[in-house]
N, C-alpha and C. Protein backbone atom coordinates (compact mmCIF):
# COMPACT_ATOMS: atom_id res chain seq x y z
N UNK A 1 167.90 -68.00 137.47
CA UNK A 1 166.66 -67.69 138.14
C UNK A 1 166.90 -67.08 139.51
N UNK A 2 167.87 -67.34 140.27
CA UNK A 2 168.34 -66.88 141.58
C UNK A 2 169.21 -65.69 141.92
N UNK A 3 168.43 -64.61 141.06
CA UNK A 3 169.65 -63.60 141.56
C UNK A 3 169.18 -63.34 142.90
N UNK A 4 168.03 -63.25 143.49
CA UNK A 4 167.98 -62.88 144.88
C UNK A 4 167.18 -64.14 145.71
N UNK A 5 167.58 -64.20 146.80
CA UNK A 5 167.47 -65.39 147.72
C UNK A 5 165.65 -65.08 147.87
N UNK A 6 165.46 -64.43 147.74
CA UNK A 6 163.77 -63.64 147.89
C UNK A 6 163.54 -62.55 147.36
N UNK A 7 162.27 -62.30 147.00
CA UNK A 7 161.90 -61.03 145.91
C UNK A 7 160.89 -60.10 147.03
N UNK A 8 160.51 -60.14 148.00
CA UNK A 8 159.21 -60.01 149.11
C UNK A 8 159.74 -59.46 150.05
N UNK A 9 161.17 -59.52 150.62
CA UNK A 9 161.68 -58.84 151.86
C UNK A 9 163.41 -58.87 151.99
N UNK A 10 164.07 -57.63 152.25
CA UNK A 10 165.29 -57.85 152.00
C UNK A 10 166.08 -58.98 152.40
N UNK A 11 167.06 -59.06 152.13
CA UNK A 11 168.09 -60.37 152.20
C UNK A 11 169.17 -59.98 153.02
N UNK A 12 169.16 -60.15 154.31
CA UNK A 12 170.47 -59.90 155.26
C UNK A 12 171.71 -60.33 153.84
N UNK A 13 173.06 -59.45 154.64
CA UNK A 13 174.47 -59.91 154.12
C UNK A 13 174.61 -60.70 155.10
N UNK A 14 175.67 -61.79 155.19
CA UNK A 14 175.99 -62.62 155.64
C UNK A 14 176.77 -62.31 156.47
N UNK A 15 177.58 -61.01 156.74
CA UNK A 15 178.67 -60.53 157.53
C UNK A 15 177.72 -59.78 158.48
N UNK A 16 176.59 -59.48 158.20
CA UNK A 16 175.30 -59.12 159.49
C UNK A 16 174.43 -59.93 160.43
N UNK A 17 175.20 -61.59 160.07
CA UNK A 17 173.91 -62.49 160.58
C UNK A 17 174.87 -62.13 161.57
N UNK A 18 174.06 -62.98 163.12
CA UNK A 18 174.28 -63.28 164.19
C UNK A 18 176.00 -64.28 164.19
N UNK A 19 176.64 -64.51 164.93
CA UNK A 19 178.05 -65.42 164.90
C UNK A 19 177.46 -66.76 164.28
N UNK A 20 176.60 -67.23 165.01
CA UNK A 20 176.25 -68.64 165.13
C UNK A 20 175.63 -68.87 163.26
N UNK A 21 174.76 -67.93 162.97
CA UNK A 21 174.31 -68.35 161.56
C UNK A 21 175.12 -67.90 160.36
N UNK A 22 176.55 -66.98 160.46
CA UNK A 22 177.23 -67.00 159.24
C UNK A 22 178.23 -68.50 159.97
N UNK A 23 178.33 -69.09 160.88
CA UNK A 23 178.95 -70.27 160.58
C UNK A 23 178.32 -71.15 159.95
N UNK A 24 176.61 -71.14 160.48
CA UNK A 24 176.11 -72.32 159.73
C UNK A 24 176.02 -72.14 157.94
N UNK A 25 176.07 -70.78 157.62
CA UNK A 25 175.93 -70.24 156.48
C UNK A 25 177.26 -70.80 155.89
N UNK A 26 178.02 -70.32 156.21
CA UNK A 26 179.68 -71.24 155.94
C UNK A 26 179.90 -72.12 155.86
N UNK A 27 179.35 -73.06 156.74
CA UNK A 27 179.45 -74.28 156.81
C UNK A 27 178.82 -75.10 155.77
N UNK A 28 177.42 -74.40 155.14
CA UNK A 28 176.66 -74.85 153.80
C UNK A 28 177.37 -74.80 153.20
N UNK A 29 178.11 -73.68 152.51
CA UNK A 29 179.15 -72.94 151.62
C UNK A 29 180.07 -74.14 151.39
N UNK A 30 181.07 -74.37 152.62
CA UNK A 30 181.73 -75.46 152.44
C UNK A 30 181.16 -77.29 151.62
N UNK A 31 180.51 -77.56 152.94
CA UNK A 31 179.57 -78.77 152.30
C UNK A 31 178.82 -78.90 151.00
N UNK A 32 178.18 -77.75 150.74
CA UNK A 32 177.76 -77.76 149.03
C UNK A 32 178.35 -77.34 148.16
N UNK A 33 178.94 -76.24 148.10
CA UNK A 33 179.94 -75.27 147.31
C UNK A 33 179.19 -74.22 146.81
N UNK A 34 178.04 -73.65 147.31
CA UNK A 34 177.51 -72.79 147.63
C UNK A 34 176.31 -72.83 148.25
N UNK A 35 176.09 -71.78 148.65
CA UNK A 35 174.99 -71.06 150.02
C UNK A 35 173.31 -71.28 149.34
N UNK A 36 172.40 -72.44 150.14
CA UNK A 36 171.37 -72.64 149.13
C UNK A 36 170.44 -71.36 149.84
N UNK A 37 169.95 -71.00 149.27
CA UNK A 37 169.11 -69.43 149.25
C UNK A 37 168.33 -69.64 150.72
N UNK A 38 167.67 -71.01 151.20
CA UNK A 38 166.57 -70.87 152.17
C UNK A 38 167.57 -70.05 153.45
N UNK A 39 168.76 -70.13 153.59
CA UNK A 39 169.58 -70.04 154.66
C UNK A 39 169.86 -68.54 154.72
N UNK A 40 169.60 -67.99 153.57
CA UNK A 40 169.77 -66.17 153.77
C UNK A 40 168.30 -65.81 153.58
N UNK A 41 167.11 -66.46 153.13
CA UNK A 41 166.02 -66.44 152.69
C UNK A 41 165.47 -65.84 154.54
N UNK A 42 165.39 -67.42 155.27
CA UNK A 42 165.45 -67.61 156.41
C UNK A 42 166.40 -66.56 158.01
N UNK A 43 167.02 -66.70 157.19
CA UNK A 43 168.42 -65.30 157.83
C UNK A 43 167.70 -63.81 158.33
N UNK A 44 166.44 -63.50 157.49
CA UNK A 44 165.89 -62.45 157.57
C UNK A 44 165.17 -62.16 159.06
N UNK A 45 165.26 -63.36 159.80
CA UNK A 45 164.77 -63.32 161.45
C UNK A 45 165.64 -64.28 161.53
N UNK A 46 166.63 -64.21 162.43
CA UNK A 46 167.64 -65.08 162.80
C UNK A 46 166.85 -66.00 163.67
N UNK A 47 166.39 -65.91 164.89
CA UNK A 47 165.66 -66.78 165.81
C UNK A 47 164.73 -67.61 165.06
N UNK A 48 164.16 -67.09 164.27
CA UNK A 48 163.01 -68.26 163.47
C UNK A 48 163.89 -69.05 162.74
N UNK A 49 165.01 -68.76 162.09
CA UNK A 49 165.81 -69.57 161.18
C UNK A 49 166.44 -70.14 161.97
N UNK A 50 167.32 -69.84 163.46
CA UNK A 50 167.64 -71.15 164.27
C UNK A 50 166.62 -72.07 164.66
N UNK A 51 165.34 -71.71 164.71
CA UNK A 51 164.16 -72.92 165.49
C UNK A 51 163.93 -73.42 164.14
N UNK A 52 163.70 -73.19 162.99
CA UNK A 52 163.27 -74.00 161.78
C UNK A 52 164.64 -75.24 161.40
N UNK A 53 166.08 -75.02 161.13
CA UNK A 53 167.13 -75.23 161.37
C UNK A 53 167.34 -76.04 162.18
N UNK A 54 166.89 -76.15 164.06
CA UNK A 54 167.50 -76.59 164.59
C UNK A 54 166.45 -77.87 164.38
N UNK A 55 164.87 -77.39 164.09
CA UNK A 55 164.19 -78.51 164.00
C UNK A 55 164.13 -79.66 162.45
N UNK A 56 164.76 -78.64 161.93
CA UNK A 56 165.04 -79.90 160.61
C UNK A 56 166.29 -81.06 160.91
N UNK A 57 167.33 -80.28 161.45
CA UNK A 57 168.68 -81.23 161.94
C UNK A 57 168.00 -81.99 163.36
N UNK A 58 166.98 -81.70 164.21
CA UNK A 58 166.77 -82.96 164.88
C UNK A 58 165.80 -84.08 163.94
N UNK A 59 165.26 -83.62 162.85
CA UNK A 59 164.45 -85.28 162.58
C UNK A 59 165.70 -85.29 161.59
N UNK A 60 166.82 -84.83 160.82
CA UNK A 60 167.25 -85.65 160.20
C UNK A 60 168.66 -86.52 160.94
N UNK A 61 169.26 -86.12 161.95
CA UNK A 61 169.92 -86.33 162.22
C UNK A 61 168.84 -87.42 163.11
N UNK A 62 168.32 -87.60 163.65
CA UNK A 62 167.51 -88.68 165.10
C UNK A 62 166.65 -89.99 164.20
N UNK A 63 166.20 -89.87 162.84
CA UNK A 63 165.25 -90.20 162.00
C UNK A 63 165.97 -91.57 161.92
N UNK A 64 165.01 -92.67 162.43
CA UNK A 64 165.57 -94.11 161.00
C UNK A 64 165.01 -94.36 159.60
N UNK A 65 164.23 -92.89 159.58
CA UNK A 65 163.69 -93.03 157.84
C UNK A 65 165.23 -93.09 156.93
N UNK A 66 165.61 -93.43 156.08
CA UNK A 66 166.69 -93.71 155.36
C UNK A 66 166.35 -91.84 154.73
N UNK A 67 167.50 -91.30 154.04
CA UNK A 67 167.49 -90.05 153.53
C UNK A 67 166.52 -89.88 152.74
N UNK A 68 166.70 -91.05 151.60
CA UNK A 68 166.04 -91.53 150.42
C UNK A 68 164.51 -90.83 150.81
N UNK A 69 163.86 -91.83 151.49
CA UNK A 69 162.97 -91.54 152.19
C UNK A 69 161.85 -90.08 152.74
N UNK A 70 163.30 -89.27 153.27
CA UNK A 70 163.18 -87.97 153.98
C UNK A 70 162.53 -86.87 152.69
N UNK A 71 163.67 -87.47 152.17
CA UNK A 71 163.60 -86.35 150.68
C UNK A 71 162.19 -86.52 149.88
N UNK A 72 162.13 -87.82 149.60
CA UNK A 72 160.49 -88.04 149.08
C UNK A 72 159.11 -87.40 149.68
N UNK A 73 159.55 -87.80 150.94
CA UNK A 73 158.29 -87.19 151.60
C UNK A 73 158.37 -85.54 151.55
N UNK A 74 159.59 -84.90 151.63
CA UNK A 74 159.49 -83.47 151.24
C UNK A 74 159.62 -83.04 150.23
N UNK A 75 159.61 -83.94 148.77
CA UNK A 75 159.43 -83.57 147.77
C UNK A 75 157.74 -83.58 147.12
N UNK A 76 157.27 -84.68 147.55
CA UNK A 76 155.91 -85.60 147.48
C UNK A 76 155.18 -83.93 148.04
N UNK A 77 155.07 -83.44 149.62
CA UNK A 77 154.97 -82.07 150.14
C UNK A 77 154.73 -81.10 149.16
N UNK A 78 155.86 -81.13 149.11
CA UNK A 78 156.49 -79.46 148.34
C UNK A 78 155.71 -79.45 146.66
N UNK A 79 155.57 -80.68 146.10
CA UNK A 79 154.86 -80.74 144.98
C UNK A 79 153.18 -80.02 145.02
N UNK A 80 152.53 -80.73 146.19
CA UNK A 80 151.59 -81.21 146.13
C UNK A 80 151.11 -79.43 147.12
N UNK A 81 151.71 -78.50 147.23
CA UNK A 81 151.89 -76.88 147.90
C UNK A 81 152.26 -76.17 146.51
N UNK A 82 152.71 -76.95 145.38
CA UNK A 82 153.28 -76.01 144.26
C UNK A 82 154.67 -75.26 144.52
N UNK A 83 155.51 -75.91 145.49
CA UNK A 83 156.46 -74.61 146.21
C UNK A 83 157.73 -75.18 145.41
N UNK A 84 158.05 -74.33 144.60
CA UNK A 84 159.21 -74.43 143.68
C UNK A 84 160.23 -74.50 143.90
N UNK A 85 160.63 -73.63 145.46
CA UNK A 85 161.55 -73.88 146.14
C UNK A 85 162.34 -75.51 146.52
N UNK A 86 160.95 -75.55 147.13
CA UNK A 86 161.85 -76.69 147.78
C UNK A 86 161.74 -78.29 147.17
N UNK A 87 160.45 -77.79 145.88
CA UNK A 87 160.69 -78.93 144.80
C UNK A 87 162.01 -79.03 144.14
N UNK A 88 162.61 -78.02 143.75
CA UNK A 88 164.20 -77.70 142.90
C UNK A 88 164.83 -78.57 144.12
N UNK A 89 165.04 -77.44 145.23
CA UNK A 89 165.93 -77.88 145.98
C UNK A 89 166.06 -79.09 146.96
N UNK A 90 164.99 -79.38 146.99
CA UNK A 90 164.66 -81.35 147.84
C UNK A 90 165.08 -82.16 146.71
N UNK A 91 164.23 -81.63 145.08
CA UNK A 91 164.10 -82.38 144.28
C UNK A 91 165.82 -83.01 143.94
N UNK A 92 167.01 -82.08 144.31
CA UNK A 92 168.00 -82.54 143.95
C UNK A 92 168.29 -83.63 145.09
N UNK A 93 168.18 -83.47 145.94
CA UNK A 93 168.71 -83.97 147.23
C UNK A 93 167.86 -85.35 146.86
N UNK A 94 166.67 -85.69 146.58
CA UNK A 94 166.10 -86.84 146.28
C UNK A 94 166.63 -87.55 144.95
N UNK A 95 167.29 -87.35 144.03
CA UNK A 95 167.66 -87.66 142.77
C UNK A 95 169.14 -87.99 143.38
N UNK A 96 169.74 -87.16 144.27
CA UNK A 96 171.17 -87.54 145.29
C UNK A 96 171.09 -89.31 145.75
N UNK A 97 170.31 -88.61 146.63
CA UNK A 97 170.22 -89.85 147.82
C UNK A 97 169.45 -91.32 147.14
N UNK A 98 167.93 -90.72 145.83
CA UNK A 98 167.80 -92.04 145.57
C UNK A 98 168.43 -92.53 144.35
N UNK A 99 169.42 -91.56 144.06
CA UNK A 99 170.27 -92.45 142.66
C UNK A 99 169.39 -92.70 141.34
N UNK A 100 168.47 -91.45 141.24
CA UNK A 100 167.69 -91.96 140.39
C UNK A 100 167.47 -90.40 139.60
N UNK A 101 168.21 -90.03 138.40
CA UNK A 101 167.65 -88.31 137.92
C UNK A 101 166.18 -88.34 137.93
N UNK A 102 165.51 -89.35 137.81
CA UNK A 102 163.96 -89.22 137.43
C UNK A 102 163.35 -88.98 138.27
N UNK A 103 163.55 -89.45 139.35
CA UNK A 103 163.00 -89.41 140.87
C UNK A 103 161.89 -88.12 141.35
N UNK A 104 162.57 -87.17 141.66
CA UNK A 104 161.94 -85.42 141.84
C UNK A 104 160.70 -85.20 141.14
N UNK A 105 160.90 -85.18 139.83
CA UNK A 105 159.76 -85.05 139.11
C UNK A 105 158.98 -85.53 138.67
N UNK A 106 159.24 -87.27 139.26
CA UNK A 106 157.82 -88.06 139.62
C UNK A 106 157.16 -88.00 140.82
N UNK A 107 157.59 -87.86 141.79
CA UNK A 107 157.19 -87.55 142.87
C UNK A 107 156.32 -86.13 142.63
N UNK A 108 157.03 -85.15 142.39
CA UNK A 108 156.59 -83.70 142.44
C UNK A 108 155.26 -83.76 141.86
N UNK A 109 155.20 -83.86 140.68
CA UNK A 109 153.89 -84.25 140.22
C UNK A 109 152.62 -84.94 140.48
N UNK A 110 153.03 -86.72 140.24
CA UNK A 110 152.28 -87.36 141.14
C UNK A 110 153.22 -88.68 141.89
N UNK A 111 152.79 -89.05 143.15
CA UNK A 111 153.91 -89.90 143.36
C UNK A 111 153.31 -91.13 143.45
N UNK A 112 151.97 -90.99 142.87
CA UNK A 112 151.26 -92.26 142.60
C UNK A 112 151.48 -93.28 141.22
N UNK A 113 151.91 -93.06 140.56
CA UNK A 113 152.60 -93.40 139.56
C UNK A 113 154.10 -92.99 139.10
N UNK A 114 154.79 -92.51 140.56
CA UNK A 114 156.69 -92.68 140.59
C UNK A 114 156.89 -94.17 140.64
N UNK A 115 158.43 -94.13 140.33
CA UNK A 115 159.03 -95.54 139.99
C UNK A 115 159.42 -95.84 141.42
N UNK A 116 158.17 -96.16 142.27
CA UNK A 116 158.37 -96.01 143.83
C UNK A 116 158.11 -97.13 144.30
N UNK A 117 158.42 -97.83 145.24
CA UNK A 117 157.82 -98.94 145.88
C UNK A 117 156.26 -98.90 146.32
N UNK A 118 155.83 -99.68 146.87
CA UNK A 118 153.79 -99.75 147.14
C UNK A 118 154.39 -99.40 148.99
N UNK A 119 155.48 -99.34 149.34
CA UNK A 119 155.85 -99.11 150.48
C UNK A 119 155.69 -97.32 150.93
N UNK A 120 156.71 -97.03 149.60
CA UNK A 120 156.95 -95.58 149.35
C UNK A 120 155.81 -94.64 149.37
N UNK A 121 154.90 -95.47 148.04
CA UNK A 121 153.40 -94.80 147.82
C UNK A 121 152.54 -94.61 149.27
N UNK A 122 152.49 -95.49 149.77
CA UNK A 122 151.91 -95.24 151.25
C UNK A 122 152.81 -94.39 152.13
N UNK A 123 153.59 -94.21 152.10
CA UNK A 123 154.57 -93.33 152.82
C UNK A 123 153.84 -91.54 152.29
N UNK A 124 154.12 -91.71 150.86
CA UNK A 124 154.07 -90.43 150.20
C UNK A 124 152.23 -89.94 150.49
N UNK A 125 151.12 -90.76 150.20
CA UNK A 125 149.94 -91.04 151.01
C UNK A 125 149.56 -90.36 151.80
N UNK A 126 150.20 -90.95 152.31
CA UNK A 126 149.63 -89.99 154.39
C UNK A 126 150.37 -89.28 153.82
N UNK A 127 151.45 -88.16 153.55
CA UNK A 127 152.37 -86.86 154.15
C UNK A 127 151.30 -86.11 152.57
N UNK A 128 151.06 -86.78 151.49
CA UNK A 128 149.84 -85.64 151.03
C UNK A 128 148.82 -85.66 151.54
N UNK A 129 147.95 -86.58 152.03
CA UNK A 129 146.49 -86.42 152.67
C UNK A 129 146.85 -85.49 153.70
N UNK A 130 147.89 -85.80 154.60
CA UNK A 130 147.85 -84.72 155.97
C UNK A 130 148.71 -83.21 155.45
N UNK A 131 148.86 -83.34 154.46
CA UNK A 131 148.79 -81.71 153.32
C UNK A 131 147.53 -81.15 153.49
N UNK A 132 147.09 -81.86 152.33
CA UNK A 132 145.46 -81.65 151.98
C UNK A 132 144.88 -81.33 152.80
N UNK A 133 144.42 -82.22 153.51
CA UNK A 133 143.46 -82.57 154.51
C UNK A 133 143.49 -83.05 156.32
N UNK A 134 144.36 -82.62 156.70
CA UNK A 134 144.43 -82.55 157.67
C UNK A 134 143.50 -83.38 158.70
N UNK A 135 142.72 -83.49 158.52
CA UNK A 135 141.87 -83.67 159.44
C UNK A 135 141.07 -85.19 159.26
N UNK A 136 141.25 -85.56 157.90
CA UNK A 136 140.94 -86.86 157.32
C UNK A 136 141.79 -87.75 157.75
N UNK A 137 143.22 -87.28 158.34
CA UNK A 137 144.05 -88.50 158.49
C UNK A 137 143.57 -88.90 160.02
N UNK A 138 143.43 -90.58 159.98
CA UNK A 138 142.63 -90.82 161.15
C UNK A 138 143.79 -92.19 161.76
N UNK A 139 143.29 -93.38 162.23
CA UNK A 139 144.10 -94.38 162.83
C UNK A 139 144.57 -95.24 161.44
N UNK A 140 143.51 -95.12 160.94
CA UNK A 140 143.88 -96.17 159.68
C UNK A 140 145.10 -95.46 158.86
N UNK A 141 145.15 -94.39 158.48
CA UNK A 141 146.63 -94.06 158.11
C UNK A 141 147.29 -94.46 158.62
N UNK A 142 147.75 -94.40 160.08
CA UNK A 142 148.08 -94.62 161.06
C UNK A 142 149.13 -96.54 160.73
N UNK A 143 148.14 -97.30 160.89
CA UNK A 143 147.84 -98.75 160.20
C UNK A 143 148.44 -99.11 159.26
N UNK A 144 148.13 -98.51 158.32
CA UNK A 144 148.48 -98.49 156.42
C UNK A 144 150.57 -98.71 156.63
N UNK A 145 150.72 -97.38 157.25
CA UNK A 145 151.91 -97.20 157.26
C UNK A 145 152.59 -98.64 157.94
N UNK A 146 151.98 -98.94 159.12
CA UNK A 146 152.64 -100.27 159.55
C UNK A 146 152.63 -101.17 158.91
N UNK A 147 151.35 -101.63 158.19
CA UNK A 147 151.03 -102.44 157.39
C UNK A 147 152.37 -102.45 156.45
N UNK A 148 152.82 -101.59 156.28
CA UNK A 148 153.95 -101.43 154.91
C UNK A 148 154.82 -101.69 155.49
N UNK A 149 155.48 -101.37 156.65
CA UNK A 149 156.62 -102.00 157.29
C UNK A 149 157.25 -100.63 158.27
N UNK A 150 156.56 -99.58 158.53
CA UNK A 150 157.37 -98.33 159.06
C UNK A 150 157.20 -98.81 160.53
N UNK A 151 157.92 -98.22 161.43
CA UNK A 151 157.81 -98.52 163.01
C UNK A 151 156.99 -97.05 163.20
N UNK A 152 156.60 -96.80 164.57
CA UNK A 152 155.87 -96.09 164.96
C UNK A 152 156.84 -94.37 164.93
N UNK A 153 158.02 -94.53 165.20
CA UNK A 153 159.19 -93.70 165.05
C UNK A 153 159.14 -93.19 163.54
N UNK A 154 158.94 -94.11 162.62
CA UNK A 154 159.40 -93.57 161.56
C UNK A 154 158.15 -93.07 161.33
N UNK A 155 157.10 -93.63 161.23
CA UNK A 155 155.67 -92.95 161.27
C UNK A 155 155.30 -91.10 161.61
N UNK A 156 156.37 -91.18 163.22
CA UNK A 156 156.40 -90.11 163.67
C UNK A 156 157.23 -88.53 162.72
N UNK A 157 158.00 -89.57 162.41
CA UNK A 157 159.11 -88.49 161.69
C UNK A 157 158.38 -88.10 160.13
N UNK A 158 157.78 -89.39 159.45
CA UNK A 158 156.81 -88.78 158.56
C UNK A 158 156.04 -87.23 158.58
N UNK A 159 155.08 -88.00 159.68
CA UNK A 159 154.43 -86.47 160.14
C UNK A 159 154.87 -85.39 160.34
N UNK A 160 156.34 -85.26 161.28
CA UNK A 160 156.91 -84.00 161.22
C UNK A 160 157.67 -83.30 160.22
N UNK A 161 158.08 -84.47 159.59
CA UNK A 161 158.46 -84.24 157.92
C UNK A 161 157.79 -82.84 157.50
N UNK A 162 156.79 -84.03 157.24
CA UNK A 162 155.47 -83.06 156.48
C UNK A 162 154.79 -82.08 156.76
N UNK A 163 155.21 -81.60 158.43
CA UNK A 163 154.20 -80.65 158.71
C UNK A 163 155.45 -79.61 158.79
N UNK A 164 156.82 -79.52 158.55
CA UNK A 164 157.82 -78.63 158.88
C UNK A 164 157.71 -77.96 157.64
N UNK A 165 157.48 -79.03 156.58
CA UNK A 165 157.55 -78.70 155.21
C UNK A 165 156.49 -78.29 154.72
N UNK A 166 155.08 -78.59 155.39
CA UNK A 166 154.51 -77.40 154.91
C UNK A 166 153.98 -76.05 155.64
N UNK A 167 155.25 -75.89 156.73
CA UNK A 167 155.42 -74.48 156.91
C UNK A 167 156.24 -73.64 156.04
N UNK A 168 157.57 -74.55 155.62
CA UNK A 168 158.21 -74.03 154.68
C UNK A 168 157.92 -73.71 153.80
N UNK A 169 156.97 -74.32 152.78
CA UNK A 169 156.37 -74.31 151.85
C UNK A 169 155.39 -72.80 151.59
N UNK A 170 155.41 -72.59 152.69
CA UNK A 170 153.63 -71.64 152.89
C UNK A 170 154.92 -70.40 153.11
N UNK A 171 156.13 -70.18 153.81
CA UNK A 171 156.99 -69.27 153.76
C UNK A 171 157.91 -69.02 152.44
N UNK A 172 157.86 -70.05 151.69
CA UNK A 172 158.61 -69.96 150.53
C UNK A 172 157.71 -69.07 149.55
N UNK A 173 156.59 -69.66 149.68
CA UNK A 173 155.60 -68.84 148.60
C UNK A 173 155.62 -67.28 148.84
N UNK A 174 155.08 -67.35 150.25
CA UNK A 174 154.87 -65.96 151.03
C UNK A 174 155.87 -64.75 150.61
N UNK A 175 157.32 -65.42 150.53
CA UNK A 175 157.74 -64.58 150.48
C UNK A 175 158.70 -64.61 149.12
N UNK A 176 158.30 -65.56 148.53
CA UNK A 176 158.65 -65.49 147.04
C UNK A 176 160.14 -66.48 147.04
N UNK A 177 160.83 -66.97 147.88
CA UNK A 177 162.21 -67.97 147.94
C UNK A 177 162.44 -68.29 146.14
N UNK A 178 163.67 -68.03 145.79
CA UNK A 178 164.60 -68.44 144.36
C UNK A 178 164.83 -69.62 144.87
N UNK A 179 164.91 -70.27 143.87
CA UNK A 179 166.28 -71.82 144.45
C UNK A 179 167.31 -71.07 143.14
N UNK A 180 168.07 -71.72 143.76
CA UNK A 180 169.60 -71.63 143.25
C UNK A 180 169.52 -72.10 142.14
N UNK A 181 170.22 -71.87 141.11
CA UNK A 181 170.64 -72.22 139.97
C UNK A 181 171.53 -73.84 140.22
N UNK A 182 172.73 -73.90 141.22
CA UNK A 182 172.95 -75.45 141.26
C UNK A 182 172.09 -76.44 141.16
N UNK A 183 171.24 -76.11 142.41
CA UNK A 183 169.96 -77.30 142.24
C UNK A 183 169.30 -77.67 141.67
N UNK A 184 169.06 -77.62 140.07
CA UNK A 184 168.45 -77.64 138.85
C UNK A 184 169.70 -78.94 137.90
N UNK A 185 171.08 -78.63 138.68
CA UNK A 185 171.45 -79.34 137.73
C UNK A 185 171.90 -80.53 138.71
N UNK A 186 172.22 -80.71 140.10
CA UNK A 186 172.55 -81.38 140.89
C UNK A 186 171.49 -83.43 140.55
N UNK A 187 172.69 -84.13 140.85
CA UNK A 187 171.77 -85.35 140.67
C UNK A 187 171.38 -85.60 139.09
N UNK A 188 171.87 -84.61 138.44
CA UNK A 188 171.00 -85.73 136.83
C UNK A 188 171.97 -86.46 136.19
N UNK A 189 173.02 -86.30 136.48
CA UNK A 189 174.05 -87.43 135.55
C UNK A 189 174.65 -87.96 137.18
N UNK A 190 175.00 -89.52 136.41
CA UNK A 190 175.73 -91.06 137.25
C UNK A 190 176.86 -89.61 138.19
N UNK A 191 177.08 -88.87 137.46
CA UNK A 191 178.99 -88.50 138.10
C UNK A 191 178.10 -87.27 139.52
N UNK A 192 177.08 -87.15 139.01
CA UNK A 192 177.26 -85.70 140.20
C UNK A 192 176.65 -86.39 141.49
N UNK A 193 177.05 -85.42 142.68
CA UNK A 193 177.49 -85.87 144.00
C UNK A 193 176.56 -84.76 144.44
């Protein structure tokens, strides 16, 4: 499905990005064993792809949401936008981190009936209502989430979760984003990493 990182606007080469983004491009390369498309997708304005980039590595790197977690809420997102992208490609990373092949495509769908905790479901909750509806999410979301056990931090990182992801989401469509062919198979058997 991925011969091109995008179908909507050309695809920098990688020997044209800026210094700083064929390392980070490399550096994917290395860590995954290949280059997941958003990173040349994204590449196409270098400055927007360092501020999107630098703001995903501060909530995941600063976050006490567990990964598990991270991934749900941007899969739960990305479902609930239709964005294929980053359902494939979260969806693996969530089937990774929660050890579960089934995971992705209960969530993606509905995550009201995933094999999720009543913790999770409220988690997943608010980051679709403040999809949807924006404007409905009030204190009592707010509440709900504590009620379940999140601190106000993790609460926070929810939200930005969800609102990074559905910029991504709205750029993936826009401009048509492939996912990779790995990420389709990543996470479904005990052995893959």
């Amino acid at each position: 499905m991925a011969d091109s990182p995008m179908t909507r606007f050309p695809v920098p080469a990688v020997e044209e990005l800026p210094e700083d983004m064929q390392e980070r491009v490399h550096d994917e390369r290395e860590r995954s064993g290949f280059i997941p498309n958003v990173f040349l997708a994204f590449a196409y304005k270098p400055k927007q792809a360092r501020a999107f980039f630098d703001y995903y590595d501060a909530i995941i790197d600063d976050s006490p949401l567990a990964r598990e977690e991270i991934e749900m809420v941007v899969v739960a997102v990305s479902g609930t936008n239709d964005c294929l992208y980053c359902v494939v490609a979260h969806g693996a990373l969530a089937r990774i981190y929660g050890e579960d092949p089934h995971l992705a495509e209960q969530l993606a769908t509905n995550h009201r009936t995933a094999n999720i905790s009543d913790q999770h479901k409220a988690m997943c909750d608010v980051a679709v209502t403040l999809t949807e509806n924006p404007a409905a999410v009030d204190e009592s979301d707010i509440e709900r989430l504590r009620q379940h056990g999140f601190s106000m931090e993790e609460i926070w990182d929810i939200a930005s979760l969800t609102s990074l992801f559905n910029l991504s989401n709205r750029m993936a469509h826009f401009a048509d984003w492939r996912p990779n062919d790995e990420f389709y198979r990543l996470g479904r058997d005990q052995g893959d990493d």
